[in-house]
C-alpha atoms as a PDB file:
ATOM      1  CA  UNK A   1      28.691   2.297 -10.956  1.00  0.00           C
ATOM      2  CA  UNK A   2      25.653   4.770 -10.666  1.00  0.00           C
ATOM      3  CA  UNK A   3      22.395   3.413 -10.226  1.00  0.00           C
ATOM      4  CA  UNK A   4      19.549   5.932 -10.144  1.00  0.00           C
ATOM      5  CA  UNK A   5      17.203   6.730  -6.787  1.00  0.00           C
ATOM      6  CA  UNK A   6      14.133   8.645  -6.686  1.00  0.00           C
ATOM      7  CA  UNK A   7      11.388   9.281  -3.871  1.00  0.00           C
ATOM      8  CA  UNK A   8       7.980  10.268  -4.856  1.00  0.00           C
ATOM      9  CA  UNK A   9       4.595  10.603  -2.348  1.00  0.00           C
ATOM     10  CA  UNK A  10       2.164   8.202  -3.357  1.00  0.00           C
ATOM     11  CA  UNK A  11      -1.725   8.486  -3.469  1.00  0.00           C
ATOM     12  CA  UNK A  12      -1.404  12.338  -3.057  1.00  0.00           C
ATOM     13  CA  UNK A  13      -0.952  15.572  -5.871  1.00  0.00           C
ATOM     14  CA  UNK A  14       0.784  17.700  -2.663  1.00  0.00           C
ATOM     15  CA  UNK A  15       4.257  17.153  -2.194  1.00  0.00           C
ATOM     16  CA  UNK A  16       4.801  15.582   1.727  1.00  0.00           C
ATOM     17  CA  UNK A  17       0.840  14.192   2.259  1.00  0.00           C
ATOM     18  CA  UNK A  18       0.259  10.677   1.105  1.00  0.00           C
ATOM     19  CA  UNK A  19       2.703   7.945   1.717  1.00  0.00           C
ATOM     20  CA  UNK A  20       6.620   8.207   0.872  1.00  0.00           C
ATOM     21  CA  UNK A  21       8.312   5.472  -1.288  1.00  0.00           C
ATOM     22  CA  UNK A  22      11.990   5.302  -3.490  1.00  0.00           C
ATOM     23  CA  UNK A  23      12.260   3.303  -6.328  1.00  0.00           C
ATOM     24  CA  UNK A  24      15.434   2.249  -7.168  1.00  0.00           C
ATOM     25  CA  UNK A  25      16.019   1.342 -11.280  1.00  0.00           C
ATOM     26  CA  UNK A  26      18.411  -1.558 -11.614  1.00  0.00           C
ATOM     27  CA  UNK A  27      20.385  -2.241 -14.292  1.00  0.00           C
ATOM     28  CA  UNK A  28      21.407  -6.054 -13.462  1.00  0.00           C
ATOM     29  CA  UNK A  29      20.106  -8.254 -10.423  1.00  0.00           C
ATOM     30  CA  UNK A  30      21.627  -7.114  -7.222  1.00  0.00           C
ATOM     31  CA  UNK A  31      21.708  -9.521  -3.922  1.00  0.00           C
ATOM     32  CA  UNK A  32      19.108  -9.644  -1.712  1.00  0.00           C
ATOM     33  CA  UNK A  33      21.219  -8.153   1.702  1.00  0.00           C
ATOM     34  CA  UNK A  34      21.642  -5.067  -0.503  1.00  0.00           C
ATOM     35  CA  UNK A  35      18.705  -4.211  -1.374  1.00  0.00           C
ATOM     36  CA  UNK A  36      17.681  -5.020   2.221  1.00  0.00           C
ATOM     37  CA  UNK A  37      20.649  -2.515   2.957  1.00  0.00           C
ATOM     38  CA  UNK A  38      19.417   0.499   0.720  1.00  0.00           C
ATOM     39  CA  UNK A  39      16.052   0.171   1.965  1.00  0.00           C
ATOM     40  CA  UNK A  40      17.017   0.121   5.995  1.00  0.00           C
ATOM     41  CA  UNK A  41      19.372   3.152   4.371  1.00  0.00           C
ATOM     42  CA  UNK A  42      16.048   4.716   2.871  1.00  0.00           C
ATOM     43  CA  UNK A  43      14.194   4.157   6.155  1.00  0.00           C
ATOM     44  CA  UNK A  44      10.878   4.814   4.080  1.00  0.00           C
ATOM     45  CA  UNK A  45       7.771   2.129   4.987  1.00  0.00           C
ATOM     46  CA  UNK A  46       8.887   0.817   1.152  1.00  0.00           C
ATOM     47  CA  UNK A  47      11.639   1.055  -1.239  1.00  0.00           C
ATOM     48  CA  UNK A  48      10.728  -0.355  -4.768  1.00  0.00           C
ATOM     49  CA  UNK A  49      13.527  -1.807  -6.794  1.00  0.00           C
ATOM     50  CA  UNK A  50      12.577  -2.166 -10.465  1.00  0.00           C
ATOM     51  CA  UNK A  51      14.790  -4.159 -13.066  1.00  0.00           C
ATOM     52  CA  UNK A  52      14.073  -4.417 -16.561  1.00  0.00           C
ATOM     53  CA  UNK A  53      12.983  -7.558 -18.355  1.00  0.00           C
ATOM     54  CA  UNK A  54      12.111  -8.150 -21.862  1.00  0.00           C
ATOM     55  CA  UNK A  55       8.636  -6.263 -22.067  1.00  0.00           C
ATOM     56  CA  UNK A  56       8.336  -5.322 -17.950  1.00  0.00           C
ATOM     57  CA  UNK A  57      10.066  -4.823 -14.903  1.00  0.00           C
ATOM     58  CA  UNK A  58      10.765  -7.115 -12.013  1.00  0.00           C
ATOM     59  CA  UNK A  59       9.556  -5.409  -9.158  1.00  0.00           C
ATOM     60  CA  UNK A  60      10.279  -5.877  -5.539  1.00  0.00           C
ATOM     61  CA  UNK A  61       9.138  -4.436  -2.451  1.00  0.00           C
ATOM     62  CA  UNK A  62      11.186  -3.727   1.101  1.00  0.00           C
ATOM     63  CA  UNK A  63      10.533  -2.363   4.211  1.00  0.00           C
ATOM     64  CA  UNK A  64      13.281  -1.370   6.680  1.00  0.00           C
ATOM     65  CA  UNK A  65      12.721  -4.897   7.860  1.00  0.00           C
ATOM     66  CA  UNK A  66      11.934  -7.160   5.460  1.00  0.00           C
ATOM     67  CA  UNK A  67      10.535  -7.881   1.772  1.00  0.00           C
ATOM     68  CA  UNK A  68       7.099  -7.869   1.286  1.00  0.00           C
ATOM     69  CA  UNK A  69       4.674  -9.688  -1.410  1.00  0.00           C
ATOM     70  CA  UNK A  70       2.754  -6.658  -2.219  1.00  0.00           C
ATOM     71  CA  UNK A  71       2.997  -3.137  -2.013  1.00  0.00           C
ATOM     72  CA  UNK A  72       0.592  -0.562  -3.640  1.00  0.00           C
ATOM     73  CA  UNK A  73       1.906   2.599  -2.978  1.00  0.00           C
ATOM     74  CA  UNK A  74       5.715   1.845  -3.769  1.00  0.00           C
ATOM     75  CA  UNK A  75       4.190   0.179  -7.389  1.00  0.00           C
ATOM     76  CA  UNK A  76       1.994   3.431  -7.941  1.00  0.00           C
ATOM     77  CA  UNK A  77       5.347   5.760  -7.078  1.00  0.00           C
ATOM     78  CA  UNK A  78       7.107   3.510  -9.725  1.00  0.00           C
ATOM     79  CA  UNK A  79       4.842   3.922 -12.295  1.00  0.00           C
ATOM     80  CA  UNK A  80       4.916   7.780 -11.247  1.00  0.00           C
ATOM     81  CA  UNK A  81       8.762   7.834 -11.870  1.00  0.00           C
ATOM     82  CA  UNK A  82       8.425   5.401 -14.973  1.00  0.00           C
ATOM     83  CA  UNK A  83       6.072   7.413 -17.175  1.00  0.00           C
ATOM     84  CA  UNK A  84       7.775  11.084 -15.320  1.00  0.00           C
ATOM     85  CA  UNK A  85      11.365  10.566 -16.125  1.00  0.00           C
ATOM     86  CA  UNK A  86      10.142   9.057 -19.529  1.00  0.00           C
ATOM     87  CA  UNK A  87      11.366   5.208 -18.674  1.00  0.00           C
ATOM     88  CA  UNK A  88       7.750   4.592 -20.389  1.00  0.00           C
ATOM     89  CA  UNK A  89       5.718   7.006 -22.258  1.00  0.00           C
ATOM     90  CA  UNK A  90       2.178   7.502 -21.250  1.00  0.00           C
ATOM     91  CA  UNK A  91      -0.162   5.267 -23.527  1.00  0.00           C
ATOM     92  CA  UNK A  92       1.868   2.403 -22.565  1.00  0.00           C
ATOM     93  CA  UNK A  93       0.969  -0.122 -19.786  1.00  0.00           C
ATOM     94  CA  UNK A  94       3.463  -0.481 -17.110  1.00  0.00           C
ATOM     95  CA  UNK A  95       3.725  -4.404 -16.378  1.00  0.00           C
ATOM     96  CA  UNK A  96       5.338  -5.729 -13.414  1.00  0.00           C
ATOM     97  CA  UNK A  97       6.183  -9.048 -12.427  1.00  0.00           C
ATOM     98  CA  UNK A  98       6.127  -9.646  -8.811  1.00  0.00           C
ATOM     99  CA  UNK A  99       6.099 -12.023  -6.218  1.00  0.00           C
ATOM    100  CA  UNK A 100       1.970 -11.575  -6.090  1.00  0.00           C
ATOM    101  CA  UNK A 101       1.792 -12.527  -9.646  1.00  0.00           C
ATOM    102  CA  UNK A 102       1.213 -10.034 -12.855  1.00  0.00           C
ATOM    103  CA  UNK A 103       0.815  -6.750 -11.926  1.00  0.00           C
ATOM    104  CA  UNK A 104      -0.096  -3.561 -14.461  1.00  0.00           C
ATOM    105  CA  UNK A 105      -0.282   0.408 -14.126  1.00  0.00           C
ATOM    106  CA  UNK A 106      -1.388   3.304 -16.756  1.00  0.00           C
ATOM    107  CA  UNK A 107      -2.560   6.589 -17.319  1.00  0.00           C
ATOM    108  CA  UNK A 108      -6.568   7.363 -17.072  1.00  0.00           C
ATOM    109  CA  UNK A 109      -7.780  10.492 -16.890  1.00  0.00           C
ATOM    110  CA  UNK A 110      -4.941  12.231 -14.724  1.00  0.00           C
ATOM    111  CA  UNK A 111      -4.676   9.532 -12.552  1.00  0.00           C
ATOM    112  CA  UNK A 112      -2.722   6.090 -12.762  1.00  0.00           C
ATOM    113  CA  UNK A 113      -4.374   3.075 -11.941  1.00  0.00           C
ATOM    114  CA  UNK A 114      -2.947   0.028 -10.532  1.00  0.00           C
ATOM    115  CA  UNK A 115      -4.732  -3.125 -11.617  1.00  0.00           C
ATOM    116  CA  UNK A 116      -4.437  -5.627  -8.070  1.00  0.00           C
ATOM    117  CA  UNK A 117      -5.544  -8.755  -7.319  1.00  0.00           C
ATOM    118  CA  UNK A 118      -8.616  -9.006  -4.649  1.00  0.00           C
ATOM    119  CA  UNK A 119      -7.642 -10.526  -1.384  1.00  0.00           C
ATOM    120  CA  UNK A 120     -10.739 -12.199  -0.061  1.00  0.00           C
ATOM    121  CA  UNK A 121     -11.783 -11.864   3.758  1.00  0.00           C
ATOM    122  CA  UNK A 122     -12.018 -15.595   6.111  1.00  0.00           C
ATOM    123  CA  UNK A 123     -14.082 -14.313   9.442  1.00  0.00           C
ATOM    124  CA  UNK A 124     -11.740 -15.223  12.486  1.00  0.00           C
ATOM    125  CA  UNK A 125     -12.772 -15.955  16.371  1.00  0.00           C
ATOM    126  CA  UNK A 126     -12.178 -12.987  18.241  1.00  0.00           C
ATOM    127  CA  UNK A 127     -10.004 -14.083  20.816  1.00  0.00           C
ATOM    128  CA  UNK A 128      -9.396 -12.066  24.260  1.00  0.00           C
ATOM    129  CA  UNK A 129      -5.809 -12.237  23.180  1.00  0.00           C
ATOM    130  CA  UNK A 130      -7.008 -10.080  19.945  1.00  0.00           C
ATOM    131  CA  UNK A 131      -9.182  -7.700  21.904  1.00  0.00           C
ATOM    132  CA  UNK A 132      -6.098  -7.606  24.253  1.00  0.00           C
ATOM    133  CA  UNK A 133      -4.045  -6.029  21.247  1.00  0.00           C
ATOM    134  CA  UNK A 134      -6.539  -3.726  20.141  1.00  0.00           C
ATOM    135  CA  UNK A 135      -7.630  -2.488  23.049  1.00  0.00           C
ATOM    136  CA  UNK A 136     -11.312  -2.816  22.101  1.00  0.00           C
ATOM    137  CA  UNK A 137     -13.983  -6.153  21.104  1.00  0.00           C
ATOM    138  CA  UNK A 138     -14.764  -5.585  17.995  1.00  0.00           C
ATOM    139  CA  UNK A 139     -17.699  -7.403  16.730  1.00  0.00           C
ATOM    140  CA  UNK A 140     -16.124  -9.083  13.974  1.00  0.00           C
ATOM    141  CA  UNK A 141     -12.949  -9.602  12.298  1.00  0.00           C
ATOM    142  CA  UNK A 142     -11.495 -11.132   9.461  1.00  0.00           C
ATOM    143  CA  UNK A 143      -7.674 -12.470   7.955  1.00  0.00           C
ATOM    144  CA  UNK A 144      -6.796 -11.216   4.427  1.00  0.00           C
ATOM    145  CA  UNK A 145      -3.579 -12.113   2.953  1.00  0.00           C
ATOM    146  CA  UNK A 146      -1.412 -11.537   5.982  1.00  0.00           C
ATOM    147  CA  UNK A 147      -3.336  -9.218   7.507  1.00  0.00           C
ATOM    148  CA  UNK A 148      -6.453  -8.384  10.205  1.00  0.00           C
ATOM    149  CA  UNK A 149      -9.199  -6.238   9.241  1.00  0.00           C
ATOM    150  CA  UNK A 150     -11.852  -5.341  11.839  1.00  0.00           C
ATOM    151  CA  UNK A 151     -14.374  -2.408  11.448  1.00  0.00           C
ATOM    152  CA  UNK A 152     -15.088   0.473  14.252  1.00  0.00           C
ATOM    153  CA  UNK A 153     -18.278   2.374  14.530  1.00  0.00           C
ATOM    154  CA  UNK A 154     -17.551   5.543  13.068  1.00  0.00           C
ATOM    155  CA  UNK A 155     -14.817   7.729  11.623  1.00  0.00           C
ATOM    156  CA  UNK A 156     -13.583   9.139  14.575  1.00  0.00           C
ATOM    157  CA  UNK A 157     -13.034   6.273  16.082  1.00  0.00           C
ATOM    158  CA  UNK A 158     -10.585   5.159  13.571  1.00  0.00           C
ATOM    159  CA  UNK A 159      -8.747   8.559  13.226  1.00  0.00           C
ATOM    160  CA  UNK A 160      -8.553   8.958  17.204  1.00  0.00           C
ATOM    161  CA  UNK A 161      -7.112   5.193  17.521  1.00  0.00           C
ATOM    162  CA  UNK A 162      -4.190   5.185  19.998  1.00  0.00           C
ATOM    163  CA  UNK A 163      -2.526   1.514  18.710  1.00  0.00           C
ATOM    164  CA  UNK A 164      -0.310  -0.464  21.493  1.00  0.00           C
ATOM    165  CA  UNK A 165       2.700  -1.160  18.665  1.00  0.00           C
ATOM    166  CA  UNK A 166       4.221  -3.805  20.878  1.00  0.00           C
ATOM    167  CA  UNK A 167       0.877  -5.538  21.720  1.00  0.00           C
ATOM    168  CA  UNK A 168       0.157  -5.585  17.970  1.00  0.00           C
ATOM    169  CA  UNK A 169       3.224  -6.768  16.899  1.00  0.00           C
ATOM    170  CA  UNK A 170       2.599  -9.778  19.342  1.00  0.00           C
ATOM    171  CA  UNK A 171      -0.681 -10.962  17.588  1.00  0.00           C
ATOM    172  CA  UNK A 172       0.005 -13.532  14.703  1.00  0.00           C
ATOM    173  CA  UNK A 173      -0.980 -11.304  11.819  1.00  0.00           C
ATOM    174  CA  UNK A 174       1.392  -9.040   9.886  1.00  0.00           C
ATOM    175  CA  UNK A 175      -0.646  -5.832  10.320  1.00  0.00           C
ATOM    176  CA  UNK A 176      -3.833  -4.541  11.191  1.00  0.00           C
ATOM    177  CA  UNK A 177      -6.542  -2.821   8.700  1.00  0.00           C
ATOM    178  CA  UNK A 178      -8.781  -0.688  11.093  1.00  0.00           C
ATOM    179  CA  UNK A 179     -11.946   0.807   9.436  1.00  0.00           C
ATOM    180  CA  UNK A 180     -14.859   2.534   9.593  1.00  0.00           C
ATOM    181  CA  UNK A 181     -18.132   3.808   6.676  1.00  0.00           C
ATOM    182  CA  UNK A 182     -18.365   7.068   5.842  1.00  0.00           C
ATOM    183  CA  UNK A 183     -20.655   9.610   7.313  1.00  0.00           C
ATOM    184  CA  UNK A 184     -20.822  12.241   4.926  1.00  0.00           C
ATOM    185  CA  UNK A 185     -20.729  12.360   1.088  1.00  0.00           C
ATOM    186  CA  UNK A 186     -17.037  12.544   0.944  1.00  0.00           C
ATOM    187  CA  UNK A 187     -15.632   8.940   1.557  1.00  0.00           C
ATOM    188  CA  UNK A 188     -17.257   6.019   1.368  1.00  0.00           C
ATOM    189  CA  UNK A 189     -14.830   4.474   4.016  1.00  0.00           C
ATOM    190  CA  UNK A 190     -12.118   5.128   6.148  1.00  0.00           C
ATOM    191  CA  UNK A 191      -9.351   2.948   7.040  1.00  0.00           C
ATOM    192  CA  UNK A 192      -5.621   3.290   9.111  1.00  0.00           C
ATOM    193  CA  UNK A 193      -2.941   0.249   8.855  1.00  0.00           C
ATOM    194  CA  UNK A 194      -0.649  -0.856  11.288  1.00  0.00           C
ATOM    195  CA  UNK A 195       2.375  -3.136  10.812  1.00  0.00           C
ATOM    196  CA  UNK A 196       5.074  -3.381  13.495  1.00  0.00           C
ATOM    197  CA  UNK A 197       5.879  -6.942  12.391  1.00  0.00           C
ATOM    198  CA  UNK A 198       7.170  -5.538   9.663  1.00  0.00           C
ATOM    199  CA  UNK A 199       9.019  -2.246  10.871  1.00  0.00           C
ATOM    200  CA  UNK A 200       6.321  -0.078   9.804  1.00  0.00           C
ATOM    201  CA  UNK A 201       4.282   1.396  12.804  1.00  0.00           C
ATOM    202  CA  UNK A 202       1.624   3.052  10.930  1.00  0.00           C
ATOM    203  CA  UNK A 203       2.185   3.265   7.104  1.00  0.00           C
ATOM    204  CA  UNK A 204       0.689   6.490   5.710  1.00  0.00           C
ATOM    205  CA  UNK A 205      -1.346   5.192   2.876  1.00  0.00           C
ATOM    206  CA  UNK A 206      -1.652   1.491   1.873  1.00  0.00           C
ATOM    207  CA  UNK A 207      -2.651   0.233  -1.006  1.00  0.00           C
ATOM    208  CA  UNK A 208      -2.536  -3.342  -0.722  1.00  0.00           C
ATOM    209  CA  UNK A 209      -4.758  -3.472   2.147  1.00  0.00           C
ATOM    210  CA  UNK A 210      -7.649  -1.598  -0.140  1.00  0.00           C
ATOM    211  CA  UNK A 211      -7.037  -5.040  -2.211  1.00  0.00           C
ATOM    212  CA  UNK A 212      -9.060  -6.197   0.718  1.00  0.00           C
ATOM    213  CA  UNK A 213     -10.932  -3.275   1.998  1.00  0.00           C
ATOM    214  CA  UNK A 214     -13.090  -3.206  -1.492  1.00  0.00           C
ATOM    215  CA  UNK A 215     -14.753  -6.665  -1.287  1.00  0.00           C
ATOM    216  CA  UNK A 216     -15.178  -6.240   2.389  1.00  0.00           C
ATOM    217  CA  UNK A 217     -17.419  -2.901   2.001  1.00  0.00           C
ATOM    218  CA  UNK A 218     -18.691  -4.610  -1.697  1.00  0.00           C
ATOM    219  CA  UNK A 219     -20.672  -6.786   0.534  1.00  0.00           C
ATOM    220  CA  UNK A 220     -21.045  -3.793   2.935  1.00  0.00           C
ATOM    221  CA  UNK A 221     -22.305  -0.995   1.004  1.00  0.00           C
ATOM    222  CA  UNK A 222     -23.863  -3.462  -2.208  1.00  0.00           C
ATOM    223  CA  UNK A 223     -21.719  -1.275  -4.354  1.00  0.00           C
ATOM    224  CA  UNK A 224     -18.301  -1.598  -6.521  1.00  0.00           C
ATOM    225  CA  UNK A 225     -16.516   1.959  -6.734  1.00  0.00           C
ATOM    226  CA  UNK A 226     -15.235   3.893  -3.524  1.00  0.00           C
ATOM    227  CA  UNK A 227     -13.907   6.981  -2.638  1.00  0.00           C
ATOM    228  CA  UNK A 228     -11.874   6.300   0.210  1.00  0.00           C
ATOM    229  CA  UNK A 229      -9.637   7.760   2.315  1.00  0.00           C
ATOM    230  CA  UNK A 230      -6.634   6.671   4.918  1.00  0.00           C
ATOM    231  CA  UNK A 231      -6.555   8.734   7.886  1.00  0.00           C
ATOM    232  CA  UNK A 232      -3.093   8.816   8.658  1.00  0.00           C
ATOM    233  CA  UNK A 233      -1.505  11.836  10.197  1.00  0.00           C
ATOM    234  CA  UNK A 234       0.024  12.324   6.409  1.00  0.00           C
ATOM    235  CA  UNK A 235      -3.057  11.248   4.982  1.00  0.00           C
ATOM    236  CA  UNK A 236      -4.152   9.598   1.349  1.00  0.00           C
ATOM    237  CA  UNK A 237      -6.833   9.141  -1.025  1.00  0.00           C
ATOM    238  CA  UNK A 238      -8.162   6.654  -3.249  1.00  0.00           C
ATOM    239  CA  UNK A 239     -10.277   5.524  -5.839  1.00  0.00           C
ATOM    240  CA  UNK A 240     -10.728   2.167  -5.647  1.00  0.00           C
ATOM    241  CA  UNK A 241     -13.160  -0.230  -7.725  1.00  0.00           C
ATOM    242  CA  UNK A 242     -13.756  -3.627  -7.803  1.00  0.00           C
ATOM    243  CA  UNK A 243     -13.739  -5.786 -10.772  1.00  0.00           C
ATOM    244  CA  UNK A 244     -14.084  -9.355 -11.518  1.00  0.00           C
ATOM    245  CA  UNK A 245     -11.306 -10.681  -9.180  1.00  0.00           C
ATOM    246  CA  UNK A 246      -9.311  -7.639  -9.175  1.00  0.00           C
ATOM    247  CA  UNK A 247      -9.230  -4.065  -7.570  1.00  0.00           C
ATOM    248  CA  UNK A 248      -8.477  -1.440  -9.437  1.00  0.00           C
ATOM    249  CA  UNK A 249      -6.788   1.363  -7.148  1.00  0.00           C
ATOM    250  CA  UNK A 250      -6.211   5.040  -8.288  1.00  0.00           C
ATOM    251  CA  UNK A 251      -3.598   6.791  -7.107  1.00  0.00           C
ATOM    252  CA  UNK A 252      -1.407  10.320  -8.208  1.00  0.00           C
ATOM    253  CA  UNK A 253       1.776  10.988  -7.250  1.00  0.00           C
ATOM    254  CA  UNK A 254       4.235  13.716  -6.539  1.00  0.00           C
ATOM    255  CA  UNK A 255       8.627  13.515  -7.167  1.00  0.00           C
ATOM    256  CA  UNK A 256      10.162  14.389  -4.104  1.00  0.00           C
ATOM    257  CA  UNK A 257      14.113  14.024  -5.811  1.00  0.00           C
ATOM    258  CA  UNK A 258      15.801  12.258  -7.714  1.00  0.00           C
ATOM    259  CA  UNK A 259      20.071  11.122  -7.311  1.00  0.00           C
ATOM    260  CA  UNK A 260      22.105   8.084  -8.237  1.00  0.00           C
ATOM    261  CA  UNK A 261      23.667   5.551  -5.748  1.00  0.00           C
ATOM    262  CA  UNK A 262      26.844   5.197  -5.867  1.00  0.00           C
ATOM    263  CA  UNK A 263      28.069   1.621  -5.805  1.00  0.00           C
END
């Protein structure tokens, strides 16, 4: 049996910028371990595995390490490949069910968007055991979903951040959202994401933490539509606007190859 693989970069239009994800189209439901296997194989922050249902796809995210509830980049690269390789044409709505609940992708102007729920922020103590990790105080910080967000001064500061992986990993959030406003008329914000927890140092370009990142500087900036950017050393960028109770993030993408698997 053949079961077809693709890797695309996500939240980019240059092939080897943005963030690196395969998606992997099922044709039945396939255990767990394995998928766990192909994506410790892939060795990419997340593989996607998509299965077909009666009018969407199941879709599932892993990391080298473990599954994961949400995942925007993967989702936008299997969109990418959906409408590409003609799974879906490109007025339709890709719908996904996932384990974050109902999650949708289409075509607007050149770019897809990924409609994502809004993770709201809950202010946490700063703990010397936190500023320990970082190896800073911030002034604030706050727990999303499973993350911790806290914002630096400036830019720089975020793009010249030297993270201690192991010290990070030892803190009892799954990653860390660093951030910073903009200082010129190009990005609104800047961000970087760490998640060692989950085998995933620094992750190129994230997605899912913008689900939080856009009510945060909502109450920041006393606006609703960003141009971001993630200052990885691949680097991404985003559109992101927030609506209602959801975030809609978009993203472009760029097929890196395509193969089967050969089970």
């Amino acid at each position: 049996m053949t079961i077809p693989l693709y890797q695309a970069d996500a939240f980019t239009s240059e092939s080897f910028r943005g963030n690196p994800a395969a998606v992997v189209i099922l044709s039945g439901k396939m255990p767990d371990a394995w998928m766990q296997s192909i994506a410790r194989e892939m060795n990419l922050s997340e593989t996607a595995f998509l299965l077909p249902c009666l009018n969407s796809y199941s879709l599932r995210w892993f990391t080298p390490k473990t599954e994961v509830t949400l995942c925007g980049h993967a989702t936008l690269a299997s969109a990418h490949i959906l409408f590409e390789k003609e799974y879906l044409h490109r007025q339709e709505t890709a719908e996904f069910e996932t384990a974050s609940g109902p999650l949708s992708a289409r075509y607007v102007e050149g770019w897809i968007e990924l409609n994502f729920p809004s993770l709201p922020l809950t202010p946490v103590k700063v703990t010397g055991k936190i500023s320990e990790a970082l190896g800073f105080k911030p002034k604030e910080a706050f727990e999303t979903d499973v993350n911790l967000l806290v914002e630096m001064d400036k830019p720089d500061a975020v793009e010249n951040y030297i993270p201690d992986f192991q010290k990070l990993a030892g803190l009892s959030f799954q990653g860390l959202i660093i951030t910073a406003r903009g200082t010129d008329n190009k990005y609104d914000f800047v961000s970087r994401y760490f998640a060692p927890q989950a085998g995933i140092n620094e992750d190129p370009v994230t997605g899912s933490a913008h689900c939080s990142l856009a009510p945060y500087w909502a109450s920041k900036l006393n606006k609703q539509e960003f141009f971001a950017y993630q200052a990885s050393e691949r680097g991404g960028i985003l559109k992101v606007k927030l609506e209602n109770e959801r975030v809609l993030l978009h993203g472009q993408a760029v097929t890196i190859f395509s193969g089967n698997l050969e089970v």
